[in-house]
C-alpha atoms as a PDB file:
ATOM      1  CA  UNK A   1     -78.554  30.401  19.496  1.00  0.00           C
ATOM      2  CA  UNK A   2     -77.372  31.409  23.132  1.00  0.00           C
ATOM      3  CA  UNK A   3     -74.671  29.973  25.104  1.00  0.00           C
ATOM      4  CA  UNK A   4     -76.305  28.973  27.492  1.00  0.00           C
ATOM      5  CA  UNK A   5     -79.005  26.603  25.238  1.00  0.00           C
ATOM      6  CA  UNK A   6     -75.761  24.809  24.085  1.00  0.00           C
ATOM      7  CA  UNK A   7     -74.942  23.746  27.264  1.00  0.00           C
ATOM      8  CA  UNK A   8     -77.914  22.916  28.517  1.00  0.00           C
ATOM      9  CA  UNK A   9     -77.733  20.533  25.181  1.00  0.00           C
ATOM     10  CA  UNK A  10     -74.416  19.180  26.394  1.00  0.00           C
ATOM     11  CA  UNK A  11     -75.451  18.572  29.880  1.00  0.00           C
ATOM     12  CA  UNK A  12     -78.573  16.510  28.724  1.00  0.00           C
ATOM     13  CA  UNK A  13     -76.848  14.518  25.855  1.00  0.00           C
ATOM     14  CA  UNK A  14     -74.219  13.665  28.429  1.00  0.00           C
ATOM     15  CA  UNK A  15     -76.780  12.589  31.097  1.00  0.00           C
ATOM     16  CA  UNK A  16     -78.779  10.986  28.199  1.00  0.00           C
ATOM     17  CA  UNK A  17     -75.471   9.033  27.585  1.00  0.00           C
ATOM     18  CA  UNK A  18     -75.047   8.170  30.783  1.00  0.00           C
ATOM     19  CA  UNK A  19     -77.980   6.884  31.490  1.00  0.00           C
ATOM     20  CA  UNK A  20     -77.703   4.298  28.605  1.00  0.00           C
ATOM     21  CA  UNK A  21     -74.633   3.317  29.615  1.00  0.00           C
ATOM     22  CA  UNK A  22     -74.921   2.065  32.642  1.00  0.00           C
ATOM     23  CA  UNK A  23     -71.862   0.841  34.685  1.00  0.00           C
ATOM     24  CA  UNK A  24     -71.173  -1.612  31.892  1.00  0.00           C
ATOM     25  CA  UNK A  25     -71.079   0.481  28.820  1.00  0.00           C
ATOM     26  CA  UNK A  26     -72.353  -0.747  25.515  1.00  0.00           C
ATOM     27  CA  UNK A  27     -72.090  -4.970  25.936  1.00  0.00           C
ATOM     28  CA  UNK A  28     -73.280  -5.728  22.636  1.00  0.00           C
ATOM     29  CA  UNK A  29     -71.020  -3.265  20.453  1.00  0.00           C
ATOM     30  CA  UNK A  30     -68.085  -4.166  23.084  1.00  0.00           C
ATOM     31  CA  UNK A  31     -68.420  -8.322  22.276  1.00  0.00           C
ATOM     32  CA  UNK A  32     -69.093  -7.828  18.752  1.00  0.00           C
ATOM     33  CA  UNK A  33     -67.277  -4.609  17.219  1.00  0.00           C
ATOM     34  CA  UNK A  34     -64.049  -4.214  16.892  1.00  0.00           C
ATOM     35  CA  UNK A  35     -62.125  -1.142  18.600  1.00  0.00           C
ATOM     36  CA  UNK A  36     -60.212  -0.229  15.416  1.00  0.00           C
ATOM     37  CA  UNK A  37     -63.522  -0.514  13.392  1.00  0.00           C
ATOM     38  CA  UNK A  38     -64.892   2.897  11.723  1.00  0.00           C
ATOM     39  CA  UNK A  39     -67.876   3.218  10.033  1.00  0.00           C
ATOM     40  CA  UNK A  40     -69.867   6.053   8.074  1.00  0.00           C
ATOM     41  CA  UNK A  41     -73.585   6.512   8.658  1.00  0.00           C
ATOM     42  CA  UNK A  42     -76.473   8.342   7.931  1.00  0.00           C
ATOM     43  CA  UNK A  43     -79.396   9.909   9.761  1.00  0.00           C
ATOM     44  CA  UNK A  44     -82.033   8.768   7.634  1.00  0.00           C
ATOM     45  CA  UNK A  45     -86.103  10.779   7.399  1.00  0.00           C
ATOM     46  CA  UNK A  46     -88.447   8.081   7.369  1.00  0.00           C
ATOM     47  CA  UNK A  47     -91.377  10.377   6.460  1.00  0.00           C
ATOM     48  CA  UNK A  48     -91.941  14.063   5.362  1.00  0.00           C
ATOM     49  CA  UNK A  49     -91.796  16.314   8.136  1.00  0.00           C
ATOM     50  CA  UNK A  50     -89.858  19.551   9.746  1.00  0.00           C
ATOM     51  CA  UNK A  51     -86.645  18.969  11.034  1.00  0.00           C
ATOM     52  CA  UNK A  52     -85.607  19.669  14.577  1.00  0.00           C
ATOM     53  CA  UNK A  53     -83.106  18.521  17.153  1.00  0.00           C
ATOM     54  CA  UNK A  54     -79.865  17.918  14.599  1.00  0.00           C
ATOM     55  CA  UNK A  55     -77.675  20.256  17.244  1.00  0.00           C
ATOM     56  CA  UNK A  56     -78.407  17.546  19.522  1.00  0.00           C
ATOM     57  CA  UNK A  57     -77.471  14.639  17.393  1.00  0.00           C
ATOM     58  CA  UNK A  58     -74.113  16.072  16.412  1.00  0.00           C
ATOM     59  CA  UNK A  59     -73.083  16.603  20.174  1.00  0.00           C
ATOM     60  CA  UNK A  60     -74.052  12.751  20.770  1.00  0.00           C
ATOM     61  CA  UNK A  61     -72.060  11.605  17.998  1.00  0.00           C
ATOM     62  CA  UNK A  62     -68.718  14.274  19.036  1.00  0.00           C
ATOM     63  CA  UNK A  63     -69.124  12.968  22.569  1.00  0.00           C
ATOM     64  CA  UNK A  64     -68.363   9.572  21.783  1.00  0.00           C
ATOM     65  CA  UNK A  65     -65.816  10.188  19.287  1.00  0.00           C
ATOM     66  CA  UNK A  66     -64.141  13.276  19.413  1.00  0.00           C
ATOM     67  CA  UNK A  67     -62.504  12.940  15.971  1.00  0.00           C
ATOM     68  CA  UNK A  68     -65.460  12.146  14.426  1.00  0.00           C
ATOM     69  CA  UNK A  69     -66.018  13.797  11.074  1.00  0.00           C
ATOM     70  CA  UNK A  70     -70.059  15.090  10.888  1.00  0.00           C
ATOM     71  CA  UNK A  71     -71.597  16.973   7.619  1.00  0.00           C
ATOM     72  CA  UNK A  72     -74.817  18.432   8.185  1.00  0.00           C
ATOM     73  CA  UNK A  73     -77.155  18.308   5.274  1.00  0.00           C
ATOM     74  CA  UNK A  74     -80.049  19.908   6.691  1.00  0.00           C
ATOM     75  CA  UNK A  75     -80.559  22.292   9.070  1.00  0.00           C
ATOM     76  CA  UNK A  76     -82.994  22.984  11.999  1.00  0.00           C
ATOM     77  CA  UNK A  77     -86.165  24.271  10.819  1.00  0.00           C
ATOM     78  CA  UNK A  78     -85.966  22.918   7.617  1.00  0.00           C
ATOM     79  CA  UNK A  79     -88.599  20.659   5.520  1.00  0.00           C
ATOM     80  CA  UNK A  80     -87.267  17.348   5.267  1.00  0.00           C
ATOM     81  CA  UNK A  81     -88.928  14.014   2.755  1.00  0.00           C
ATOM     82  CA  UNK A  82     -88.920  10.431   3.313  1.00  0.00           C
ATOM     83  CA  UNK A  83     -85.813   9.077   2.670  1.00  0.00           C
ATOM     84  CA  UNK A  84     -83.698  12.091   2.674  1.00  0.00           C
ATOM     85  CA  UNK A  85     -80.116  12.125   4.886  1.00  0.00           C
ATOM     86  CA  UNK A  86     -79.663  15.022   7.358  1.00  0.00           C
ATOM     87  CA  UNK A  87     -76.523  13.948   8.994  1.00  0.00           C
ATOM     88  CA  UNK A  88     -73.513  11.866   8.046  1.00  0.00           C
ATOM     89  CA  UNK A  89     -70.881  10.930  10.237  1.00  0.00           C
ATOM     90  CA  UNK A  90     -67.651   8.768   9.611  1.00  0.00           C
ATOM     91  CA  UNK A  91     -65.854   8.259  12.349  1.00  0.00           C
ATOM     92  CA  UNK A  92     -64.980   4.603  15.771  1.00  0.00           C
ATOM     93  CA  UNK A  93     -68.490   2.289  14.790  1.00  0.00           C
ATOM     94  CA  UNK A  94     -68.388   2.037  18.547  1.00  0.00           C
ATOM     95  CA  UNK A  95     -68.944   5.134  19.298  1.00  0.00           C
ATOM     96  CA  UNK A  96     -71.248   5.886  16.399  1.00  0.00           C
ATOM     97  CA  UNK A  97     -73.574   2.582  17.579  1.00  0.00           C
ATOM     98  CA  UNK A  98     -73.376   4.202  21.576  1.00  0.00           C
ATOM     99  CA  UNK A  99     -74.713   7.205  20.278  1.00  0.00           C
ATOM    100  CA  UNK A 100     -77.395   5.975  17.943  1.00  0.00           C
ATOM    101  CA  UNK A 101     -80.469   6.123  20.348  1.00  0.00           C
ATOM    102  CA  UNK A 102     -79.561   9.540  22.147  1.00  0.00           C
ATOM    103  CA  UNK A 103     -79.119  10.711  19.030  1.00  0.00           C
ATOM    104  CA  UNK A 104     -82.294   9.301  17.474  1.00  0.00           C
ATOM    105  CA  UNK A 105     -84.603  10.029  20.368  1.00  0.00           C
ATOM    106  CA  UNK A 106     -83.767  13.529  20.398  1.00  0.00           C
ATOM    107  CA  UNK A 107     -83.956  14.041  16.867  1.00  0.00           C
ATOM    108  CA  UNK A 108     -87.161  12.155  16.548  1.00  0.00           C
ATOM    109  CA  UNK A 109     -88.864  13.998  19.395  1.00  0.00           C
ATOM    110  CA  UNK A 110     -88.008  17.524  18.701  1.00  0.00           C
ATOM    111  CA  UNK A 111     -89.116  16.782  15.083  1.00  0.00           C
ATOM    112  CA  UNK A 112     -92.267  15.850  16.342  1.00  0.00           C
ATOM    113  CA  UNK A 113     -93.288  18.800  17.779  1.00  0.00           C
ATOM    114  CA  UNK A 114     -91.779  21.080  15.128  1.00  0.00           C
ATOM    115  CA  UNK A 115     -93.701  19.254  13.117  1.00  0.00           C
ATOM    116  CA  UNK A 116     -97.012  19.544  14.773  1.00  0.00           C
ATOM    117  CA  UNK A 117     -96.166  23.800  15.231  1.00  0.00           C
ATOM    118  CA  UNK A 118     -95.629  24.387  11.647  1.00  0.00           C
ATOM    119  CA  UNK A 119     -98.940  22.934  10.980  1.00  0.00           C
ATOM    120  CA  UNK A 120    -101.000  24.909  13.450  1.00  0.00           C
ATOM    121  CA  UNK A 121     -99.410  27.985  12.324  1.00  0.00           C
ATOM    122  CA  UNK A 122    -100.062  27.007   8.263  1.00  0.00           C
ATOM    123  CA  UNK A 123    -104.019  26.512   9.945  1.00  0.00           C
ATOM    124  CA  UNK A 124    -103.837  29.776  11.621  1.00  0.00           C
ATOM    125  CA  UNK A 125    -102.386  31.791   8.817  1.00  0.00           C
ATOM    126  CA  UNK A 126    -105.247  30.894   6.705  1.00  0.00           C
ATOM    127  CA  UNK A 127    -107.531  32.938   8.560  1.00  0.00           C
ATOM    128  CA  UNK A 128    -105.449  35.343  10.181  1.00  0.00           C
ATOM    129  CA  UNK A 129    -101.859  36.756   9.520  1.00  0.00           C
ATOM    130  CA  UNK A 130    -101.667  38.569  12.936  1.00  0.00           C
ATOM    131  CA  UNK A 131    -102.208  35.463  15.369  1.00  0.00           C
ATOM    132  CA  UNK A 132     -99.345  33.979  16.050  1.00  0.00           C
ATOM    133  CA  UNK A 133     -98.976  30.220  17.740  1.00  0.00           C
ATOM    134  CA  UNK A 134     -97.550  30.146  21.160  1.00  0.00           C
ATOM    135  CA  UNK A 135     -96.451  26.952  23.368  1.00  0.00           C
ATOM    136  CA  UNK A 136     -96.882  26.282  27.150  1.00  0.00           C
ATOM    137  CA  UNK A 137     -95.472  25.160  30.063  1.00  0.00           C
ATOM    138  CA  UNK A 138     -96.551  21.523  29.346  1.00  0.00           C
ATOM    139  CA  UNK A 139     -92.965  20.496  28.677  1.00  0.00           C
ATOM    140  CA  UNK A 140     -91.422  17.199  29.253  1.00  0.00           C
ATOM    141  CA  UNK A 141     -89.750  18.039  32.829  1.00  0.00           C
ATOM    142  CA  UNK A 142     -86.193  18.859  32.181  1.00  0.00           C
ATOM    143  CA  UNK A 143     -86.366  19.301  28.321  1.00  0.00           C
ATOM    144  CA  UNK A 144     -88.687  22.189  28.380  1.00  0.00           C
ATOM    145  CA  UNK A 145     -85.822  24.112  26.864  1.00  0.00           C
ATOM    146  CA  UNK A 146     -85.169  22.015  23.839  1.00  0.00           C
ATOM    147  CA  UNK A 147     -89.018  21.574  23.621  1.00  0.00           C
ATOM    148  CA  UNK A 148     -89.551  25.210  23.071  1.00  0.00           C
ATOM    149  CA  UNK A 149     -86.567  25.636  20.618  1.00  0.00           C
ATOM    150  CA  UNK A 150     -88.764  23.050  18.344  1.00  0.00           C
ATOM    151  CA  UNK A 151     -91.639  24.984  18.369  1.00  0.00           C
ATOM    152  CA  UNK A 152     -89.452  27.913  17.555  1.00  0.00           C
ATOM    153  CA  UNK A 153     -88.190  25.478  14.375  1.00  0.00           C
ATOM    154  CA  UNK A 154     -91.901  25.026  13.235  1.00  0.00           C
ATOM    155  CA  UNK A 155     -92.642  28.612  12.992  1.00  0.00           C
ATOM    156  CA  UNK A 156     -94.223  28.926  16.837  1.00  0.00           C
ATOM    157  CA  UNK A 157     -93.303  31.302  19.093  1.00  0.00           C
ATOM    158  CA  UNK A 158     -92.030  31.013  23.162  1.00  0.00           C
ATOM    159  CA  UNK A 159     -94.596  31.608  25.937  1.00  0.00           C
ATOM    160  CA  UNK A 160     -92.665  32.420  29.421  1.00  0.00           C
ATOM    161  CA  UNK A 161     -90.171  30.444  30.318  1.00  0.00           C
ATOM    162  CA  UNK A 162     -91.229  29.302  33.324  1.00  0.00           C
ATOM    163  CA  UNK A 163     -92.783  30.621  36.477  1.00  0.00           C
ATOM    164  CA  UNK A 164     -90.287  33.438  37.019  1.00  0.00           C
ATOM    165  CA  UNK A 165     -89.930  35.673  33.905  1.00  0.00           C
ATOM    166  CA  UNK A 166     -93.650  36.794  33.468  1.00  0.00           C
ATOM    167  CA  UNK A 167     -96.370  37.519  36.080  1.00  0.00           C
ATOM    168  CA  UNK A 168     -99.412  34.939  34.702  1.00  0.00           C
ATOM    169  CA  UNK A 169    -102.519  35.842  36.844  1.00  0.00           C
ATOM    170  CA  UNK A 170    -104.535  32.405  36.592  1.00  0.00           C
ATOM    171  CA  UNK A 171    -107.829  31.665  38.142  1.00  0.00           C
ATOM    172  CA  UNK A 172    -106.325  30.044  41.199  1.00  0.00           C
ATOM    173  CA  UNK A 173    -104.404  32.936  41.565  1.00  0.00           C
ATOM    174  CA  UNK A 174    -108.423  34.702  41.478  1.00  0.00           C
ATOM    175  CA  UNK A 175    -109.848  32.285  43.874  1.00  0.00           C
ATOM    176  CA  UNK A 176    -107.574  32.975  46.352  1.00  0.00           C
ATOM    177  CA  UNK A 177    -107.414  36.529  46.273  1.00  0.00           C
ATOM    178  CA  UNK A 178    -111.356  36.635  45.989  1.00  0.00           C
ATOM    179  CA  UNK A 179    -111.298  35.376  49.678  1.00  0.00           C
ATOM    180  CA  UNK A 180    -109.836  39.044  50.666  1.00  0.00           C
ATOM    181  CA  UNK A 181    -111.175  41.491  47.836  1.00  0.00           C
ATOM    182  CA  UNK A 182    -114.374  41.740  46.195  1.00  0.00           C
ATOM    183  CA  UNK A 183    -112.020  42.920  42.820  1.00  0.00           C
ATOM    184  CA  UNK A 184    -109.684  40.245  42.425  1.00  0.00           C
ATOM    185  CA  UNK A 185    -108.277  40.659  39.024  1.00  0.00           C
ATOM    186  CA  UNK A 186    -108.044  44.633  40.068  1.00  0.00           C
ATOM    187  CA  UNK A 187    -106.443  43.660  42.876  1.00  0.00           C
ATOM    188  CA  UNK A 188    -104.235  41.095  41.456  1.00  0.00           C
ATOM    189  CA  UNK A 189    -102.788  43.152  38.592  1.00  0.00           C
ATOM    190  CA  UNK A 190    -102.363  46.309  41.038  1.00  0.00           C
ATOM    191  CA  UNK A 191    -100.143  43.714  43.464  1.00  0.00           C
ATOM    192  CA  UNK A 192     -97.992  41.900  40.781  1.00  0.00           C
ATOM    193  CA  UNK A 193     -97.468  45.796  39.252  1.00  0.00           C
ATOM    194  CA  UNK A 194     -96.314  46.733  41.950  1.00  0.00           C
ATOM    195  CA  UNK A 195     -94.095  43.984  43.132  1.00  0.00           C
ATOM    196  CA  UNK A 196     -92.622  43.175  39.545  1.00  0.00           C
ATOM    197  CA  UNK A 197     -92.808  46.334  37.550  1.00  0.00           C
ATOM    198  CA  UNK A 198     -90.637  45.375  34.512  1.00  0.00           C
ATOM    199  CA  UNK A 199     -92.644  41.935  34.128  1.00  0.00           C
ATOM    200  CA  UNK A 200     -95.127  41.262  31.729  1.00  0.00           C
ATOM    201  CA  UNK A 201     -98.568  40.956  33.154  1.00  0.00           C
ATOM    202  CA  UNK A 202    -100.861  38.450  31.932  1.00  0.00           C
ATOM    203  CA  UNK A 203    -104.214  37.778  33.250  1.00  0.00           C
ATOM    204  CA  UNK A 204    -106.350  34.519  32.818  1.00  0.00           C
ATOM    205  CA  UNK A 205    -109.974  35.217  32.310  1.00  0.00           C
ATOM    206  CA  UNK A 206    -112.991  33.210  31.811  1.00  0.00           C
ATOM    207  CA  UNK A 207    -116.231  35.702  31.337  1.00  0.00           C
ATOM    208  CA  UNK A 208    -116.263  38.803  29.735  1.00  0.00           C
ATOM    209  CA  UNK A 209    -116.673  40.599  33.181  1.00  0.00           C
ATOM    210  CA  UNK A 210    -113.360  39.514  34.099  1.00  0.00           C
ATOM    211  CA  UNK A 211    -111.683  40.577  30.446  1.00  0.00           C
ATOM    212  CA  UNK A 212    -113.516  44.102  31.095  1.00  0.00           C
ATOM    213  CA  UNK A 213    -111.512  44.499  34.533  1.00  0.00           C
ATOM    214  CA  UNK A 214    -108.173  43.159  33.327  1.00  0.00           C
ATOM    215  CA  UNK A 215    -107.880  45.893  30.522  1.00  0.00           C
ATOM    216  CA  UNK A 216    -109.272  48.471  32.442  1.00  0.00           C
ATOM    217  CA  UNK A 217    -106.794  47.470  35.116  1.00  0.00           C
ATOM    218  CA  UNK A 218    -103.583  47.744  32.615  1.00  0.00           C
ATOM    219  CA  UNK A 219    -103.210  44.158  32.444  1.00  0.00           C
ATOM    220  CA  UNK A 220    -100.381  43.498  29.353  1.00  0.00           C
ATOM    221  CA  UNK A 221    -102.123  40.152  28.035  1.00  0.00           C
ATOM    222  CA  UNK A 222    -105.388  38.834  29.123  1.00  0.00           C
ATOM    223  CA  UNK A 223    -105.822  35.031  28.336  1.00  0.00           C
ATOM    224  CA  UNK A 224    -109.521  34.132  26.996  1.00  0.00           C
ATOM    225  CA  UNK A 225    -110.196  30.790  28.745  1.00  0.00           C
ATOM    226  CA  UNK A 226    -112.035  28.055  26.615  1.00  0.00           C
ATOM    227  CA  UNK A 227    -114.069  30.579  25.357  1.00  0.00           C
ATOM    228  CA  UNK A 228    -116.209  29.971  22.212  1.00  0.00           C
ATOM    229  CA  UNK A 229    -115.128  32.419  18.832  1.00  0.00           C
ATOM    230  CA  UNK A 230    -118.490  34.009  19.532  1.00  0.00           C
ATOM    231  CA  UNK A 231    -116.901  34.709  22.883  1.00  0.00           C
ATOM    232  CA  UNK A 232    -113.770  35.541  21.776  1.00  0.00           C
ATOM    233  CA  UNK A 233    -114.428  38.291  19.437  1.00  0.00           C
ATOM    234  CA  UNK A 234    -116.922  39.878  21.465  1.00  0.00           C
ATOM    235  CA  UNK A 235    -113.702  40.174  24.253  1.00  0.00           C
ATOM    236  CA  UNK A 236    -111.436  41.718  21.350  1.00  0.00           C
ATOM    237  CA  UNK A 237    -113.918  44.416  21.060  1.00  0.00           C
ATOM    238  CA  UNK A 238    -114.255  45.090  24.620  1.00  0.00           C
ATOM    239  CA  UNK A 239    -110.440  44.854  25.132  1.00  0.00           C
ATOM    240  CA  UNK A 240    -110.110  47.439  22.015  1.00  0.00           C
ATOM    241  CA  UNK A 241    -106.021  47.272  21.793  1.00  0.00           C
ATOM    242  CA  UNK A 242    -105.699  48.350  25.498  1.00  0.00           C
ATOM    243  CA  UNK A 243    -103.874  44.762  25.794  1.00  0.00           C
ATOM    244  CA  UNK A 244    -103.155  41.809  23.651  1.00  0.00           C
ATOM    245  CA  UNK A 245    -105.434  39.021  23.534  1.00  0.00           C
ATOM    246  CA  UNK A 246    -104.837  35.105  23.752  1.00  0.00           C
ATOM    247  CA  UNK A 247    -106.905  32.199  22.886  1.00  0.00           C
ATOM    248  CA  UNK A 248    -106.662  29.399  25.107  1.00  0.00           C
ATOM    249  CA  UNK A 249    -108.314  26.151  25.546  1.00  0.00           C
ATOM    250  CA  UNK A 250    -110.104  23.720  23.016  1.00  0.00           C
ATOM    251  CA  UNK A 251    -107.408  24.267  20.414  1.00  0.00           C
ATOM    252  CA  UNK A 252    -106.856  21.682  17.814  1.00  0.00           C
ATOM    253  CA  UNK A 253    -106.479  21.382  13.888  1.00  0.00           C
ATOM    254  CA  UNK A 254    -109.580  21.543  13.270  1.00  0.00           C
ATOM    255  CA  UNK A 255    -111.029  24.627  15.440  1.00  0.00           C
ATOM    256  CA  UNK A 256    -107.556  26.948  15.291  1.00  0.00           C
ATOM    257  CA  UNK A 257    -108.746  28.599  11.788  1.00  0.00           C
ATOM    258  CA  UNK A 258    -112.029  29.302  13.787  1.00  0.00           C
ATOM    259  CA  UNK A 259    -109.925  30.931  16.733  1.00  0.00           C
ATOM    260  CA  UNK A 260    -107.904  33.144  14.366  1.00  0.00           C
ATOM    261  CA  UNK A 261    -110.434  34.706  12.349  1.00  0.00           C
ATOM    262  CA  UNK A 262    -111.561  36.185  15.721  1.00  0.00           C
ATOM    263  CA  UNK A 263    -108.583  38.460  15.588  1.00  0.00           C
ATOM    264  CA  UNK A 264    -106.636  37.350  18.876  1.00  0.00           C
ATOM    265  CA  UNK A 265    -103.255  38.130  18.349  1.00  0.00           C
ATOM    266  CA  UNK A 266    -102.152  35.032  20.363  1.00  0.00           C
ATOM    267  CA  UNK A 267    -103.545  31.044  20.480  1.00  0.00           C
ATOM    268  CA  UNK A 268    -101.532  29.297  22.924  1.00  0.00           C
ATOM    269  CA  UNK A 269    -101.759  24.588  22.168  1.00  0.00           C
ATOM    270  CA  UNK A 270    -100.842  22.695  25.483  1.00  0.00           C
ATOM    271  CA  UNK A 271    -100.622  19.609  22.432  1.00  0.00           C
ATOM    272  CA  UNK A 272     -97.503  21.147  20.593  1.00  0.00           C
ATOM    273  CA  UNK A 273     -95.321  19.581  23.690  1.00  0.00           C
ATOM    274  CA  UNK A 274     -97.483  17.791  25.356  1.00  0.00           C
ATOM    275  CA  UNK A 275     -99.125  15.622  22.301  1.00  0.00           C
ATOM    276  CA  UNK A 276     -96.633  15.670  19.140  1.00  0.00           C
ATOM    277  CA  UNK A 277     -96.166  12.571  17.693  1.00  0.00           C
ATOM    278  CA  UNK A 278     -92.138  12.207  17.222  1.00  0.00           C
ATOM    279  CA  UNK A 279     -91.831  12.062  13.637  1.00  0.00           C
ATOM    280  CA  UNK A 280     -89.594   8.681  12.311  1.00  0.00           C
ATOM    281  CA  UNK A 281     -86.195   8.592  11.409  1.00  0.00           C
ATOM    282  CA  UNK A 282     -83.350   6.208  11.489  1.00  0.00           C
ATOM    283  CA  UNK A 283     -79.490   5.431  11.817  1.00  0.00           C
ATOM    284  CA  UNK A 284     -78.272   3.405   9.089  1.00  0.00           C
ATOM    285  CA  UNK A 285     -74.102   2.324   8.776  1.00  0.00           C
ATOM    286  CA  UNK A 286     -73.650   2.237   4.862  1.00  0.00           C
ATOM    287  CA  UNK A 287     -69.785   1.610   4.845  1.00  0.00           C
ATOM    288  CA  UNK A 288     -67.108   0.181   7.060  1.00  0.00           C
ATOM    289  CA  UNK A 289     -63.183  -0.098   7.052  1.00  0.00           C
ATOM    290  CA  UNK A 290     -61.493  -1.630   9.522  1.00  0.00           C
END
């Protein structure tokens, strides 16, 4: 992993921290826990799922308590099972207790939506080796990072980043530009070409007209709107390897087999971030010595 993905994960545990802390810290550990009190305790799968987000966890737990002693005993991307420990840490119960929730949340979200990748792509796979699952921009604001590092964990792979390392031509970008030109996706691919030649050029279409232009035009992706499979493989022919395809819109569990056979070689799900269910786990404190 990068540098700079660790510390975006220290900046947002420490704000996540922060945030739970309030001005007051933690009132219920402080009145009830002693200072001098350590504890060991395990992150805990409450159901079968793929693991994501246990980078996180361990920078909650070292922020609280530097001399902390963690063991990892699963890693990211991994299959986990009910009732199976993926973190143990020994080290102040106070600190252990602040960190809990961070911890938790993090670990349970990003689990969720490695979970829900790794699925898609088993679906996809069935029908088509070559299509490979891609995310979106529908992150949670400020966690898109992490968010696409789970999808990463669950066997998906990154769309762009965000709105400024890949020219994405969409259909508002069309309706404006069809105010001036009467060859907008031309005319759009010839401008962003020529503006941001080392960029990846991706152009959103919705009829088969529009897919005609966009390879013809030397468009590097061209993004098959809500498009039926009917649809879709009749655009794979006319595109005929000039540019990769994507499959977008109307993607679920049960139509992404459908999508693949068509031979796109990408099928982007808004639902891998936007509509994962965070998968259950829990913090439990199986020994203390004072």
């Amino acid at each position: 992993m990068k540098s700079n993905f660790f510390k975006e994960v220290r900046h947002l545990v420490r704000e996540a921290l922060r945030e739970d802390l309030g001005l007051c810290g933690d009132v219920t550990s402080l009145a009830t826990v002693s200072a001098r009190s350590r504890s060991l305790a395990r992150l805990v799968a409450k159901e079968d799922g793929v693991l994501c987000g246990v980078t996180v966890a361990v920078e909650a737990f070292r922020r609280m308590d530097r001399n902390s002693r963690i063991k990892v005993c699963v890693r990211d991307g991994a299959r986990v099972r009910r009732g199976q420990t993926v973190l143990e840490v020994k080290g102040c119960t106070r600190g252990i207790l602040v960190a809990e929730r961070v911890a938790l949340n993090f670990v349970q979200r990003l689990s969720g939506i490695a979970t829900l990748t790794r699925a898609f792509v088993k679906k996809s796979q069935i029908s088509n080796l070559k299509s490979q699952i891609l995310d979106t921009r529908k992150t949670t604001p400020l966690l898109r990072t992490l968010e696409k590092y789970a999808v990463t964990c669950g066997g998906g792979r990154n769309h762009r980043s965000g709105l400024h390392d890949m020219v994405l031509i969409k259909d508002n970008h069309l309706a404006a530009l069809a105010t001036t030109t009467r060859h907008p996706v031309r005319d759009a691919v010839r401008r962003a070409r020529a503006m941001w030649p080392r960029l990846v050029i991706e152009v959103e279409c919705d009829t088969l007209d529009q897919v005609r232009e966009a390879a013809e035009s030397g468009a590097c992706i061209i993004l098959l709107d809500n498009m039926t499979p009917a649809q879709l493989r009749r655009a794979v022919r006319i595109v005929d390897g000039r540019a990769k395809t994507e499959a977008s819109g109307g993607v679920n569990l049960k139509t992404v087999a459908a999508i693949a056979r068509t031979g796109v070689d990408f099928i982007s799900v808004g639902a891998l971030t936007h509509s994962a269910r965070a998968l259950d786990f829990s913090l439990e404190i199986v020994h203390e010595s004072r």
